[in-house]
N, C-alpha and C. Protein backbone atom coordinates (compact mmCIF):
# COMPACT_ATOMS: atom_id res chain seq x y z
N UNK A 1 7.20 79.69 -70.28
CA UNK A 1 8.20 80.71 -70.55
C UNK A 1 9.23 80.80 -69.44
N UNK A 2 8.92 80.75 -68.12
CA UNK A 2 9.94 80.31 -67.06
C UNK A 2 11.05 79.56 -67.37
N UNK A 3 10.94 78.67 -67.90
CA UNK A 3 12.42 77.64 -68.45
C UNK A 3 13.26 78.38 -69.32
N UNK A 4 12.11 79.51 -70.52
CA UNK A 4 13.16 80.18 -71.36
C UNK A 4 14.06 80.63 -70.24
N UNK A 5 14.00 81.39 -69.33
CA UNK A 5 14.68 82.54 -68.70
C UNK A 5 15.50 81.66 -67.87
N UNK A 6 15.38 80.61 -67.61
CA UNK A 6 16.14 80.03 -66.39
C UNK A 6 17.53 79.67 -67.83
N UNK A 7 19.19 80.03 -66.64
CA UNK A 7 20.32 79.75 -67.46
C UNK A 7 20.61 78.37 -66.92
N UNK A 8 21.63 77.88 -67.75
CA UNK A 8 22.01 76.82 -67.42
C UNK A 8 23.58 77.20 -67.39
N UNK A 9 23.63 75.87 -66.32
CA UNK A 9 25.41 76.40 -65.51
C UNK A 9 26.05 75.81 -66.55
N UNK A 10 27.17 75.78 -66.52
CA UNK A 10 28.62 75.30 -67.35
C UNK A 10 28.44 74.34 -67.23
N UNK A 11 28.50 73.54 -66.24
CA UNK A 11 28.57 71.81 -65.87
C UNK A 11 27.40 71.63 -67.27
N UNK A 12 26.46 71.81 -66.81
CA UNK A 12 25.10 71.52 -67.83
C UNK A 12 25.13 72.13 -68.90
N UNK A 13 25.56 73.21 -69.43
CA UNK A 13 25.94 72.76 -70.95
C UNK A 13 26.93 72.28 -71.60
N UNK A 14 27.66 71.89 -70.98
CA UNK A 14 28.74 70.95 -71.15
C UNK A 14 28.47 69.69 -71.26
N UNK A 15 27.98 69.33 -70.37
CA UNK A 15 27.21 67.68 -70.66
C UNK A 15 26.19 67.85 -71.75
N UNK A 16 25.54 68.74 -71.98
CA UNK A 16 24.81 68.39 -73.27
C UNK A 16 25.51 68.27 -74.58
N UNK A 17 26.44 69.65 -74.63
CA UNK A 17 27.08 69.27 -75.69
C UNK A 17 28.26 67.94 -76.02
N UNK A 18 28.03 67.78 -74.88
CA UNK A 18 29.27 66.39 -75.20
C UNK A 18 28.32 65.37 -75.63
N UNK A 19 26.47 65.12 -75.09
CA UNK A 19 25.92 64.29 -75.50
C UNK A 19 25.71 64.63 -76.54
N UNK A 20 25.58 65.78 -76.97
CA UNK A 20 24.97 66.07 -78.57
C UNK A 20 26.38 65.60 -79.26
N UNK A 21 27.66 66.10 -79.64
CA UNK A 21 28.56 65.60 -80.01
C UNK A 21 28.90 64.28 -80.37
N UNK A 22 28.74 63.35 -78.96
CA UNK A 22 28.70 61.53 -78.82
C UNK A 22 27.38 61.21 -80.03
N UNK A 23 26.31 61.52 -80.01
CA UNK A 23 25.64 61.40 -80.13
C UNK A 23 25.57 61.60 -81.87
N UNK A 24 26.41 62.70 -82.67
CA UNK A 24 26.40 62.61 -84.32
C UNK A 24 28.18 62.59 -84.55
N UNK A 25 28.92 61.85 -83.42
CA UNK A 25 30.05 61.69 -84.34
C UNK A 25 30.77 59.88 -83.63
N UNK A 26 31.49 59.39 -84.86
CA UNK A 26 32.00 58.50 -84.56
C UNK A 26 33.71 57.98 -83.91
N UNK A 27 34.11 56.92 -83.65
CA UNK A 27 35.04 56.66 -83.26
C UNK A 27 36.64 57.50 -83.69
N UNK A 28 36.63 57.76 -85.07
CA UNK A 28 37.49 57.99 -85.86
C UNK A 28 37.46 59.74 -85.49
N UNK A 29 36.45 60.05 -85.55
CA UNK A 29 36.06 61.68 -85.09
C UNK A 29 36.97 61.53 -83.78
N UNK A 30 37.09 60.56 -82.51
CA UNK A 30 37.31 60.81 -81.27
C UNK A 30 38.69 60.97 -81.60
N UNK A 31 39.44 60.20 -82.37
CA UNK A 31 41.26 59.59 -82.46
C UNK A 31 41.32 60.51 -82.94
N UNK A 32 40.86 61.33 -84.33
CA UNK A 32 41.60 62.66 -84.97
C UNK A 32 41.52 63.71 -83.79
N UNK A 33 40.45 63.80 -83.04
CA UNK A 33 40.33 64.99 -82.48
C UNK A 33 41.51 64.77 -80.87
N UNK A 34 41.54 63.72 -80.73
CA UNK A 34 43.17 62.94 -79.68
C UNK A 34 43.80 63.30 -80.02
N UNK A 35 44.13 62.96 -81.54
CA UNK A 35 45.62 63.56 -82.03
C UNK A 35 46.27 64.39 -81.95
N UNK A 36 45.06 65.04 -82.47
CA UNK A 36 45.21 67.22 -83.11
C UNK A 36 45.32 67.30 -81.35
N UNK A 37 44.82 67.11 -80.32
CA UNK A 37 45.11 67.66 -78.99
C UNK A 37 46.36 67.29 -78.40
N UNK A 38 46.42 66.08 -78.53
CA UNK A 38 47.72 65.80 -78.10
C UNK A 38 49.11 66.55 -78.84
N UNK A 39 49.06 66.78 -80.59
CA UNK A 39 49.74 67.29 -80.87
C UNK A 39 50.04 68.33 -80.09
N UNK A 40 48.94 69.43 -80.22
CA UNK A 40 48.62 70.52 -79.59
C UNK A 40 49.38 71.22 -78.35
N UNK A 41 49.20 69.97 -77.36
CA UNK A 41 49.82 69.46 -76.09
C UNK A 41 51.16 69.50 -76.01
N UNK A 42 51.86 68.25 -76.67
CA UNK A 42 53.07 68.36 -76.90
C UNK A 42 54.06 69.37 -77.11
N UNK A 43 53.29 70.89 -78.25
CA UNK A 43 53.88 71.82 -78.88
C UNK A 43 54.40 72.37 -77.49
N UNK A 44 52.80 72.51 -76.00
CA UNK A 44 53.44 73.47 -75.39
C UNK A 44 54.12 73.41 -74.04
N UNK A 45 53.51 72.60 -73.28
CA UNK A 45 54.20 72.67 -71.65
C UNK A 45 55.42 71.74 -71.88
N UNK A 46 55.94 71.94 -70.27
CA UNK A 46 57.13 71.21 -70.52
C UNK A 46 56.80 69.70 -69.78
N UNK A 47 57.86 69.57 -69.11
CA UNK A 47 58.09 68.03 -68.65
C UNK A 47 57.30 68.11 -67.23
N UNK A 48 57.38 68.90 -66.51
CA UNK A 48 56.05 68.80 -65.37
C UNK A 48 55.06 68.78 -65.64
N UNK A 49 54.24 69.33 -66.47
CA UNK A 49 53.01 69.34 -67.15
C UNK A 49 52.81 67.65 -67.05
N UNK A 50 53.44 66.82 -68.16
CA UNK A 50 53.13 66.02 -68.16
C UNK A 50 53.24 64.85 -67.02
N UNK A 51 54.36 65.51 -66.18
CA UNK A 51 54.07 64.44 -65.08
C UNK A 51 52.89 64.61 -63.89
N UNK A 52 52.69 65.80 -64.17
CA UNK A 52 51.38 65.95 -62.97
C UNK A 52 50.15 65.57 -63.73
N UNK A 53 50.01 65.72 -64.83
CA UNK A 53 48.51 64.81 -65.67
C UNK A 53 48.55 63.68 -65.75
N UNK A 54 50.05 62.94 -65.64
CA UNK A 54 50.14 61.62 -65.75
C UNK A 54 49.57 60.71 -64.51
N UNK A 55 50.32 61.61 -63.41
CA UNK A 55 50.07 61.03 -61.97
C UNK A 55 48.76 61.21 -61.59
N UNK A 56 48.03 62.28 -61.72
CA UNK A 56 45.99 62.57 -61.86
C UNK A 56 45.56 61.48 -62.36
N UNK A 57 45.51 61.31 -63.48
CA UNK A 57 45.18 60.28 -64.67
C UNK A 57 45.68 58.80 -63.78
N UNK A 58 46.77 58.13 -63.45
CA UNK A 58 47.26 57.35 -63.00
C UNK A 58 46.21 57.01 -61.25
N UNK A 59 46.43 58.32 -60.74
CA UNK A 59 45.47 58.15 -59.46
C UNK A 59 44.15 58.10 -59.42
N UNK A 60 43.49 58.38 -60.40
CA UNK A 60 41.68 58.76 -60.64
C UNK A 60 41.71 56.58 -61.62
N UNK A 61 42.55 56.56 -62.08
CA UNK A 61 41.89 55.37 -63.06
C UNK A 61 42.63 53.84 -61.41
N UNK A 62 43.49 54.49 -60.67
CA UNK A 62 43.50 53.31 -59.70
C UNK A 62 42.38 53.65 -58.62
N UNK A 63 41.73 54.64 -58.39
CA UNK A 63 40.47 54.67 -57.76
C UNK A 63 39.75 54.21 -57.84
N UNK A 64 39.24 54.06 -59.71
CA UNK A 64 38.17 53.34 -59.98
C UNK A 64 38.48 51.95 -60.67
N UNK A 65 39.80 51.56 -60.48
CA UNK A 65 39.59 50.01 -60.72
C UNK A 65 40.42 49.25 -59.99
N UNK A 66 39.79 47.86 -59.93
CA UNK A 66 40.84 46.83 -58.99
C UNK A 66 41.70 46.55 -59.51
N UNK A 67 42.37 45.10 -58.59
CA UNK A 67 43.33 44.38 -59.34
C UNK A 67 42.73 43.52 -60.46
N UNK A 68 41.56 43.12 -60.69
CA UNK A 68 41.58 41.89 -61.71
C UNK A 68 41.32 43.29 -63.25
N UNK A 69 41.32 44.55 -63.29
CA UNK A 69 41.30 45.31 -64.19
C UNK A 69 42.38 45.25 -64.61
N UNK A 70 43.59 45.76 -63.91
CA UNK A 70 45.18 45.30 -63.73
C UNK A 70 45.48 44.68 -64.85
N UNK A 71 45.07 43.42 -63.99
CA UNK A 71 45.63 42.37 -64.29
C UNK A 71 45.33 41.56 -66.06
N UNK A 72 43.87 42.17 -66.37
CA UNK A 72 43.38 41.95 -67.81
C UNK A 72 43.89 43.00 -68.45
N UNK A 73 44.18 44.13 -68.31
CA UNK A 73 44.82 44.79 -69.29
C UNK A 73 46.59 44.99 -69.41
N UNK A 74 46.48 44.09 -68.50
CA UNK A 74 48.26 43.76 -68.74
C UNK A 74 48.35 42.53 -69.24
N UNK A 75 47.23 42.04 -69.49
CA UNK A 75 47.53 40.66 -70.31
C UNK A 75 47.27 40.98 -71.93
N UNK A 76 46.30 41.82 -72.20
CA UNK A 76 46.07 42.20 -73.28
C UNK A 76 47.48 42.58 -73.65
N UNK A 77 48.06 43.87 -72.97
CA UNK A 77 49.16 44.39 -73.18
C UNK A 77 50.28 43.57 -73.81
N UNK A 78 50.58 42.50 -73.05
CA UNK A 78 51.74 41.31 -73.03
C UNK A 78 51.87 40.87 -74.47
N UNK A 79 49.85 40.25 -74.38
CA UNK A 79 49.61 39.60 -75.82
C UNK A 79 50.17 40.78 -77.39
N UNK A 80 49.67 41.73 -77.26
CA UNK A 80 49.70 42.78 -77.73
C UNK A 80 51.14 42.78 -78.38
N UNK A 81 52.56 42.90 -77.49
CA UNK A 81 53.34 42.69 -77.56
C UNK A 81 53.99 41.60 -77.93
N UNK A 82 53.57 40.52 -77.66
CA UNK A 82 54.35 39.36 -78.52
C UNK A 82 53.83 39.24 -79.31
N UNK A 83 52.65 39.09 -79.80
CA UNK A 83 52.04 39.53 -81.34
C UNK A 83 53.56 40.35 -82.41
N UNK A 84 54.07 41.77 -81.75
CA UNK A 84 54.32 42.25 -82.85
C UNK A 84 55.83 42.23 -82.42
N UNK A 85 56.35 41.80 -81.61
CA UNK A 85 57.89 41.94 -81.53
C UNK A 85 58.48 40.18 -81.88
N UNK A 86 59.65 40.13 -82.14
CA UNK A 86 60.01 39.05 -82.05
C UNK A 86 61.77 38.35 -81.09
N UNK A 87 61.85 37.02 -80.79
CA UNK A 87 62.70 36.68 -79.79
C UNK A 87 64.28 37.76 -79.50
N UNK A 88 64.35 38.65 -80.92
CA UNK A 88 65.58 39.41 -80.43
C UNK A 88 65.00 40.65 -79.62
N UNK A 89 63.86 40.90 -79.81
CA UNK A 89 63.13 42.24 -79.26
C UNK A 89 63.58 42.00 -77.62
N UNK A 90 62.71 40.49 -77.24
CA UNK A 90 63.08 40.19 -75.81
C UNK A 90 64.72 40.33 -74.97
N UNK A 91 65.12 39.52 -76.02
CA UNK A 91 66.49 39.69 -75.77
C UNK A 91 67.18 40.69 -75.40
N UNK A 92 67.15 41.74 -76.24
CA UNK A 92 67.59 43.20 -76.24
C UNK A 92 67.19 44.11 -74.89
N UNK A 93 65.39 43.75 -74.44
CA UNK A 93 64.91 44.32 -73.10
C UNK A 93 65.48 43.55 -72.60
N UNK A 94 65.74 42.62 -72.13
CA UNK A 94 66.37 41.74 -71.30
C UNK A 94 67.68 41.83 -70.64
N UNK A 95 68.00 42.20 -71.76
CA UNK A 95 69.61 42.70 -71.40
C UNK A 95 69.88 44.04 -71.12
N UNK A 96 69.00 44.71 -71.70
CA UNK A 96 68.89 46.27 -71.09
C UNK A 96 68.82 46.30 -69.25
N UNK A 97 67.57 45.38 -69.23
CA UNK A 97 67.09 45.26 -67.94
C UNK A 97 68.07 44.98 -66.68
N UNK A 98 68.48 43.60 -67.42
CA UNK A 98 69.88 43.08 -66.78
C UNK A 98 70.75 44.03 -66.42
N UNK A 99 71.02 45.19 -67.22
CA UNK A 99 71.87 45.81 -66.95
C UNK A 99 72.04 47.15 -66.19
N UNK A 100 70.30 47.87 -66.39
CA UNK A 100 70.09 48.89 -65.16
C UNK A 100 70.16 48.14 -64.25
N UNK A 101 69.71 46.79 -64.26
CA UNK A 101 69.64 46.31 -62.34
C UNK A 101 70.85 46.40 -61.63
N UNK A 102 71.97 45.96 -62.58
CA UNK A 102 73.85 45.71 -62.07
C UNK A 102 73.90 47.04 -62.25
N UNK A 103 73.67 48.51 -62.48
CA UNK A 103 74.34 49.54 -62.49
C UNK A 103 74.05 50.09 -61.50
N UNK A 104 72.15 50.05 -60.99
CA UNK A 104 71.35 50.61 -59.69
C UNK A 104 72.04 49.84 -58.29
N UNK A 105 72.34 48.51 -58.71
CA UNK A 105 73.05 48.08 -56.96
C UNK A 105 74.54 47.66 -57.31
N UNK A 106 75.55 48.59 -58.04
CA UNK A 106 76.58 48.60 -58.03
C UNK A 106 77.35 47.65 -58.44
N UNK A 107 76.69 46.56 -59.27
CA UNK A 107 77.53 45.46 -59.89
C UNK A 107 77.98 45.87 -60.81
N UNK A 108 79.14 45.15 -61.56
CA UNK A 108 80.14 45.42 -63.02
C UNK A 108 79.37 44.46 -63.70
């Protein structure tokens, strides 16, 4: 009966329910419930909001990975991308690119 009475902190029921959760729902459960949050998200903060979660998020995921993580998910990425764009897509970044570079160091 001791265990009845003992509480459990936040941290710890939190992790349970996220294992109980993981545990009877699937992939598709995770993306709808992304969505609806992100929608959610979007409706309310403004533009700092998102740059200070971005930069957290950005600093916690280069903590925990190297360069060869990098480097495979920017290849995925690449592939990813030429998969679905085609030679005018490049073109178009290309010339975009071309052209912030001549505007940032003052070329015509």
């Amino acid at each position: 009966m001791a265990d009845k009475d003992k509480k459990m902190t936040v941290e710890e029921a939190g992790r349970k329910g996220g294992e109980a959760t993981a545990d009877s729902h699937d992939k598709e459960f995770y993306q709808e419930i992304g969505k609806k949050g992100g929608e959610a998200t979007a409706d309310s903060p403004d533009k700092d909001f998102y740059q200070e979660i971005g930069k957290k998020g950005g600093e916690s995921t280069a903590d925990n990975h190297d360069k060869e993580f990098y480097q495979e998910i920017g290849k995925k990425g690449g592939e990813a991308t030429a998969d679905s764009h085609d030679k005018d897509f490049y073109q178009e970044i290309g010339e975009k690119g071309g052209n912030a570079r001549a505007k940032n160091n003052g070329e015509d």
